[in-house]
PDB file of N, CA and C in Angstrom:
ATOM      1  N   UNK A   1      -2.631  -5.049 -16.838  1.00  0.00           N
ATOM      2  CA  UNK A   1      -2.510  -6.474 -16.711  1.00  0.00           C
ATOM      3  C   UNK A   1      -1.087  -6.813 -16.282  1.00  0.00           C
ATOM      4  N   UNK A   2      -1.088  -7.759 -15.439  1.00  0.00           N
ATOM      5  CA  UNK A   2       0.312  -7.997 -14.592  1.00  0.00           C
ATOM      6  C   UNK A   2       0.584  -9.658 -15.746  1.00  0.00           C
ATOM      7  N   UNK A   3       2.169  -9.127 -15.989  1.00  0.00           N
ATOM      8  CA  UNK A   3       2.560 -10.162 -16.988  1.00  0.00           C
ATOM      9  C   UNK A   3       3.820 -11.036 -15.918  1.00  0.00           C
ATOM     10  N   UNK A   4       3.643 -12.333 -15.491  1.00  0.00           N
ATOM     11  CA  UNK A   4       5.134 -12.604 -14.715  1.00  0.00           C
ATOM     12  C   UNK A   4       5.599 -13.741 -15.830  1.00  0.00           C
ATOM     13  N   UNK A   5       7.019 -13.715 -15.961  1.00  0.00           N
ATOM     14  CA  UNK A   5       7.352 -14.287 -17.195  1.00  0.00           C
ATOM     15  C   UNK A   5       8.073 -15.359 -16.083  1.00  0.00           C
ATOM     16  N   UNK A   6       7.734 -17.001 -16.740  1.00  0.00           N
ATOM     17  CA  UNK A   6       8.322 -17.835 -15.771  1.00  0.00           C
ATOM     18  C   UNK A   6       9.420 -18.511 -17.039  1.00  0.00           C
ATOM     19  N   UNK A   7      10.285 -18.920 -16.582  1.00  0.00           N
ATOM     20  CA  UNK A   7      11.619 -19.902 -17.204  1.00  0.00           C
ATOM     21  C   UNK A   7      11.273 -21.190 -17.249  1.00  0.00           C
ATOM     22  N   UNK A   8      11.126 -21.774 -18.270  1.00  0.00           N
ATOM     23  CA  UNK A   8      11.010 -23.604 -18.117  1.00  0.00           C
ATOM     24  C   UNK A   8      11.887 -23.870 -17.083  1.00  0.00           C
ATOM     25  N   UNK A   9      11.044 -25.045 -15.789  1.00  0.00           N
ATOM     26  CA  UNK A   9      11.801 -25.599 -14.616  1.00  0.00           C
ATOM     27  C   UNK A   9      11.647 -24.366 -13.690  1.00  0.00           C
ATOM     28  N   UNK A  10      11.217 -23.149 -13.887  1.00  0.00           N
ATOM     29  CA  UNK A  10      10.810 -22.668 -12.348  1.00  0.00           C
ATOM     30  C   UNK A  10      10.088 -23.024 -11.688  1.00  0.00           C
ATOM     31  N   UNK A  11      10.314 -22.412 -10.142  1.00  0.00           N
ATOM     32  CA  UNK A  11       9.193 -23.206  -9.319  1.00  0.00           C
ATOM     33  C   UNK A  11       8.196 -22.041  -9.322  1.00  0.00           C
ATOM     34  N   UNK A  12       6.768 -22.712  -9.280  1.00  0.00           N
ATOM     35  CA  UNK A  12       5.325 -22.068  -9.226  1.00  0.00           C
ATOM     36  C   UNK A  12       5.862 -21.348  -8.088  1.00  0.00           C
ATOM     37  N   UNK A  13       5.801 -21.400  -7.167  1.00  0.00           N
ATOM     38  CA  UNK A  13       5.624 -21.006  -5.755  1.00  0.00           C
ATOM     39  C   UNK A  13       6.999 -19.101  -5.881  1.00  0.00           C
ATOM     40  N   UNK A  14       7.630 -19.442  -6.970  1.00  0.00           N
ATOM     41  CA  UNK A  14       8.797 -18.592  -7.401  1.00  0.00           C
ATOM     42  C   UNK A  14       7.953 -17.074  -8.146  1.00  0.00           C
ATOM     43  N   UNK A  15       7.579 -18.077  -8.807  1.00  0.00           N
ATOM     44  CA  UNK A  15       6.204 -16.767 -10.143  1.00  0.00           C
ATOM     45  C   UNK A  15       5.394 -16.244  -9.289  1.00  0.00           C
ATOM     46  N   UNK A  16       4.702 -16.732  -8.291  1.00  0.00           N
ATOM     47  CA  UNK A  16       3.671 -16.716  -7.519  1.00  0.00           C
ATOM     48  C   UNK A  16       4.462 -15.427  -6.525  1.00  0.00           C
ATOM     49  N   UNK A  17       5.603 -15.781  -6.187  1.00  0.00           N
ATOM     50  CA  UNK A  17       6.065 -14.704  -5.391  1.00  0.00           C
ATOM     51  C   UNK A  17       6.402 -13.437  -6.074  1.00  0.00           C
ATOM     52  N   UNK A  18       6.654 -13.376  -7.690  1.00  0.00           N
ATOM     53  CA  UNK A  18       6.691 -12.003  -8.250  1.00  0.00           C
ATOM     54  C   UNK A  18       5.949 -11.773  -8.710  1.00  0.00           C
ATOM     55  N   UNK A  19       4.608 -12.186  -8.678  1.00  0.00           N
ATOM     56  CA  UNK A  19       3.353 -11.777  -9.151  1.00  0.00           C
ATOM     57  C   UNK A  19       2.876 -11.051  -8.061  1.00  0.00           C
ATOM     58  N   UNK A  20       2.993 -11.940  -6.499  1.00  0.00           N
ATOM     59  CA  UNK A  20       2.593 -10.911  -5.247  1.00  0.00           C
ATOM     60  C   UNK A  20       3.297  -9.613  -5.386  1.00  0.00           C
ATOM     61  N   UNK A  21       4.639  -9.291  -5.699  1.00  0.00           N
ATOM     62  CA  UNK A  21       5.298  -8.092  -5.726  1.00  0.00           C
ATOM     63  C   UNK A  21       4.800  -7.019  -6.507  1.00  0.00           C
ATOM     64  N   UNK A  22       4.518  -8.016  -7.763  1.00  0.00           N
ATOM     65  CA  UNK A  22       4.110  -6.919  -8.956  1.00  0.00           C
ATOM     66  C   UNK A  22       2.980  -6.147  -8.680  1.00  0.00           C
ATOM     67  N   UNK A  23       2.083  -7.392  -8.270  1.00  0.00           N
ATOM     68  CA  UNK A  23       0.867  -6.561  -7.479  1.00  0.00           C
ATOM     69  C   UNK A  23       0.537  -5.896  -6.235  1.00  0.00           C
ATOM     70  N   UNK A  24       1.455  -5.608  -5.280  1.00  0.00           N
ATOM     71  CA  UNK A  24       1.363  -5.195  -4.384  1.00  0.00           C
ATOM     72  C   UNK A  24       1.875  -3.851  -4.856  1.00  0.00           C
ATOM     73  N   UNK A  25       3.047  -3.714  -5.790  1.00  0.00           N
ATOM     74  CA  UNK A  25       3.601  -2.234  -6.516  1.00  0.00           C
ATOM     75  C   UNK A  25       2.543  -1.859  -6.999  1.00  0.00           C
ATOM     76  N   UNK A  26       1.648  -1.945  -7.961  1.00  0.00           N
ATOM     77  CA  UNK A  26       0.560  -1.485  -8.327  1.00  0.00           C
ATOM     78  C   UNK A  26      -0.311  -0.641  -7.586  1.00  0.00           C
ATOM     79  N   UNK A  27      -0.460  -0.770  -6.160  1.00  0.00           N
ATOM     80  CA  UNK A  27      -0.674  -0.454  -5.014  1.00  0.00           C
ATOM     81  C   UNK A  27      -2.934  -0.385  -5.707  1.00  0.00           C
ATOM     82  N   UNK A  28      -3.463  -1.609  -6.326  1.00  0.00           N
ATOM     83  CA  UNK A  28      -4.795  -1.753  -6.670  1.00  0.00           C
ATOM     84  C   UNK A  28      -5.516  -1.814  -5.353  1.00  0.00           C
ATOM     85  N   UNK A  29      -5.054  -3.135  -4.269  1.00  0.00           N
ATOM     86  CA  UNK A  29      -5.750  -3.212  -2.972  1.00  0.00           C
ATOM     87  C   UNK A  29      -6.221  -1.993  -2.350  1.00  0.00           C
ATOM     88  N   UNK A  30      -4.752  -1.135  -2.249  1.00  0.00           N
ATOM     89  CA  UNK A  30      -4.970  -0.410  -1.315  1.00  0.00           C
ATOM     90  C   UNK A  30      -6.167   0.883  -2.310  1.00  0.00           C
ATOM     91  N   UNK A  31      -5.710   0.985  -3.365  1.00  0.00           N
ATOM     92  CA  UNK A  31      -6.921   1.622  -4.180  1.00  0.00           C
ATOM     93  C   UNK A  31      -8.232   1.233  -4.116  1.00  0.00           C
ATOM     94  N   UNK A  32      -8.426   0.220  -3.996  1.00  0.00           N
ATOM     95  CA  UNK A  32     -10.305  -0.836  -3.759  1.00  0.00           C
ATOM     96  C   UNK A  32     -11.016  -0.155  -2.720  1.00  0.00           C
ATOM     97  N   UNK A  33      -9.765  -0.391  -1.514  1.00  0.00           N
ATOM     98  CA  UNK A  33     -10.335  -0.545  -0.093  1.00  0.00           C
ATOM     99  C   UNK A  33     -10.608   1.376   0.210  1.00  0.00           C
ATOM    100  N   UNK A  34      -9.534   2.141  -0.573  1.00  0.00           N
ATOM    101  CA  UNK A  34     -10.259   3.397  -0.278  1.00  0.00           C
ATOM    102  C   UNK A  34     -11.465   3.844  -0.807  1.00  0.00           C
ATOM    103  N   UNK A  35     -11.888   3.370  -1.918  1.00  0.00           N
ATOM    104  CA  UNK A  35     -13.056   3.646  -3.114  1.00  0.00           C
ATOM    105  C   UNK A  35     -13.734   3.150  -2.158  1.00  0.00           C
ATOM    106  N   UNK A  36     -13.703   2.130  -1.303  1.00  0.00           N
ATOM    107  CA  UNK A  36     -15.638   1.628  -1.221  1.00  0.00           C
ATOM    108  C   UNK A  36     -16.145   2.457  -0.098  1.00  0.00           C
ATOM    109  N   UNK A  37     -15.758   3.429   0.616  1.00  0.00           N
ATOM    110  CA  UNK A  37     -16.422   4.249   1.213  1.00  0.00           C
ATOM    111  C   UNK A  37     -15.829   5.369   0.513  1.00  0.00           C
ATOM    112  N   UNK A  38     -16.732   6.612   0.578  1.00  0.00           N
ATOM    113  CA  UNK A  38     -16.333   7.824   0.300  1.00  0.00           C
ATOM    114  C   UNK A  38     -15.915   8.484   1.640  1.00  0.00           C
ATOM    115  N   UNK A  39     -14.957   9.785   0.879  1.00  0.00           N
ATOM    116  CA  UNK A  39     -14.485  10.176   2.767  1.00  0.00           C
ATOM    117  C   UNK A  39     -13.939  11.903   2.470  1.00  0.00           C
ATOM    118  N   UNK A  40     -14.737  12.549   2.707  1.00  0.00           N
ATOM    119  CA  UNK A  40     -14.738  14.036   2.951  1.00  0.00           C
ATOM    120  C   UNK A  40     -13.726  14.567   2.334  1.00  0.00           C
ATOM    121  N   UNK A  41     -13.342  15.449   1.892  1.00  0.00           N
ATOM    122  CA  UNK A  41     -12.041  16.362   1.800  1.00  0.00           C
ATOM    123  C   UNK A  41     -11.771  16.603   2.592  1.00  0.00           C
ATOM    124  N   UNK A  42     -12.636  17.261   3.750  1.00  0.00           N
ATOM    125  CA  UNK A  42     -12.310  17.703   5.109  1.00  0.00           C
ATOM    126  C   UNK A  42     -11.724  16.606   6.113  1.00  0.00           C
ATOM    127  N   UNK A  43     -12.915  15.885   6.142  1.00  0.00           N
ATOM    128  CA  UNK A  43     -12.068  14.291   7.084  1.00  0.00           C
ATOM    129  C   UNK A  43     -11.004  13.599   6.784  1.00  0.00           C
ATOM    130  N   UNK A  44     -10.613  13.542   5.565  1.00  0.00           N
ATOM    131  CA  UNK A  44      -9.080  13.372   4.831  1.00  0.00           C
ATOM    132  C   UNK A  44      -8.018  14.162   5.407  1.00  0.00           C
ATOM    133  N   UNK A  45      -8.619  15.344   5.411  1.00  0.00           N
ATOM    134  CA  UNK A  45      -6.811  16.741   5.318  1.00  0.00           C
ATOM    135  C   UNK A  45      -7.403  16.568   7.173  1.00  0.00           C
ATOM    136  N   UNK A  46      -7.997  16.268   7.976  1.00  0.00           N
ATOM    137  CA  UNK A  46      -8.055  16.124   9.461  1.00  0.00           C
ATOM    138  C   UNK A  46      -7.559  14.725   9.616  1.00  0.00           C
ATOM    139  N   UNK A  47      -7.508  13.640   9.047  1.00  0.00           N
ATOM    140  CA  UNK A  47      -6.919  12.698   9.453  1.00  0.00           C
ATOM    141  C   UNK A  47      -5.607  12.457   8.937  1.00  0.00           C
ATOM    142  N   UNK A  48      -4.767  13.470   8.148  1.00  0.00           N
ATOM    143  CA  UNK A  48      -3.746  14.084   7.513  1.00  0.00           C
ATOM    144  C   UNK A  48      -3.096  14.650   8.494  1.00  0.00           C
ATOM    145  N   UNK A  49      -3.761  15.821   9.255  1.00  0.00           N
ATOM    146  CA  UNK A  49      -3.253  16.626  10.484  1.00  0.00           C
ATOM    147  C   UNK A  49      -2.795  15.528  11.633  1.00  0.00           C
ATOM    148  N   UNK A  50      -3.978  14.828  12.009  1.00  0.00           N
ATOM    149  CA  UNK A  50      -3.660  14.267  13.153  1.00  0.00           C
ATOM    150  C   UNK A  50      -2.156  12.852  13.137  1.00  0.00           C
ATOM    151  N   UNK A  51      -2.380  12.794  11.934  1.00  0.00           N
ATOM    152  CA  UNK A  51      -1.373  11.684  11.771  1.00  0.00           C
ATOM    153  C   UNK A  51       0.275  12.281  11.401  1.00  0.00           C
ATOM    154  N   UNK A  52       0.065  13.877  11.249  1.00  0.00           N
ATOM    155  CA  UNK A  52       1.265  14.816  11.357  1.00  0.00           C
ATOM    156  C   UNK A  52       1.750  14.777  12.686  1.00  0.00           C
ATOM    157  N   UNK A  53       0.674  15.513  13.486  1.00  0.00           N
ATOM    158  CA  UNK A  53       0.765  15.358  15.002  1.00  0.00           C
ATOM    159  C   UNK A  53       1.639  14.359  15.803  1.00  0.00           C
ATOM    160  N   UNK A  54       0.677  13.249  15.312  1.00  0.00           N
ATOM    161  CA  UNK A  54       0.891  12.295  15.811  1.00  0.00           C
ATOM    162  C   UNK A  54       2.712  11.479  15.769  1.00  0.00           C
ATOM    163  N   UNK A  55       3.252  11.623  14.716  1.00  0.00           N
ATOM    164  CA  UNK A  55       4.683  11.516  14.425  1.00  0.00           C
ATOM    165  C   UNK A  55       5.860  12.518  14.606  1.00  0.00           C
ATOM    166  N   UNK A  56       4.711  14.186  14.930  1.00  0.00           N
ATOM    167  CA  UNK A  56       5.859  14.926  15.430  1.00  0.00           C
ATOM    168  C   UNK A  56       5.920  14.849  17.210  1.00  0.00           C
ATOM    169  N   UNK A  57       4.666  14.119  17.981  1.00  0.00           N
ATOM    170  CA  UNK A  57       5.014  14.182  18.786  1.00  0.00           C
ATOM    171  C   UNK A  57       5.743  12.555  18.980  1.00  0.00           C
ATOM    172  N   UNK A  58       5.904  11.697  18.638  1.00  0.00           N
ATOM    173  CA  UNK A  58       7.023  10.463  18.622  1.00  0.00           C
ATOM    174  C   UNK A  58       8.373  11.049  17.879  1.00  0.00           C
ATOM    175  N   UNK A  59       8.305  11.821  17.479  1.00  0.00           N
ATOM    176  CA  UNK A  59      10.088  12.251  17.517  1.00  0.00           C
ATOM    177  C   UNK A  59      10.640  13.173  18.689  1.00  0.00           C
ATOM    178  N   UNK A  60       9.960  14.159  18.977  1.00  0.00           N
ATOM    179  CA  UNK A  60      10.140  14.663  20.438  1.00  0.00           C
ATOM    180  C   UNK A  60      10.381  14.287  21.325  1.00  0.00           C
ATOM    181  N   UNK A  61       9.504  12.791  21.502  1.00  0.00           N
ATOM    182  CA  UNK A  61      10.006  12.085  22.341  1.00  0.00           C
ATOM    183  C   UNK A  61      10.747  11.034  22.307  1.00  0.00           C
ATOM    184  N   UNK A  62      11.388  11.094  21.115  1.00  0.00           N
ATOM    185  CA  UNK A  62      13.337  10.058  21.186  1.00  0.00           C
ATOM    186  C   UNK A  62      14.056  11.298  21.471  1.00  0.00           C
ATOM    187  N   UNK A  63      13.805  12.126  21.518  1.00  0.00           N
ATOM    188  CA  UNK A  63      15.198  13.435  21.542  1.00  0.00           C
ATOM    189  C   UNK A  63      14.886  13.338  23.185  1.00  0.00           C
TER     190      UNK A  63
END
């Protein structure tokens, strides 16, 4: 449970912004959105590879 502690005379819009933080650290969204499909071990550690690939060949090409 996300607790944001507000000060008499803060502004809502203030709490509201460290509540987005708190919950975005939690990193729950991004936990939801992987659960609702299931996804291989195999198709995981291949979309693992390719996204290795993929950043060693964008450094190669700044050098």
């Amino acid at each position: 449970m996300i607790i944001v502690e507000v000060k008499p005379g803060d502004n809502i819009e203030k709490a509201l912004k460290k509540f987005k933080r708190k919950f975005e650290k939690t990193g729950i969204v991004k936990e939801l959105r992987s659960r609702q499909a299931f996804e291989k071990p195999s198709v995981r550690n291949r979309k693992k590879m390719m996204k290795a690939v993929y950043v060693q060949q964008l450094r190669t090409a700044e050098e």
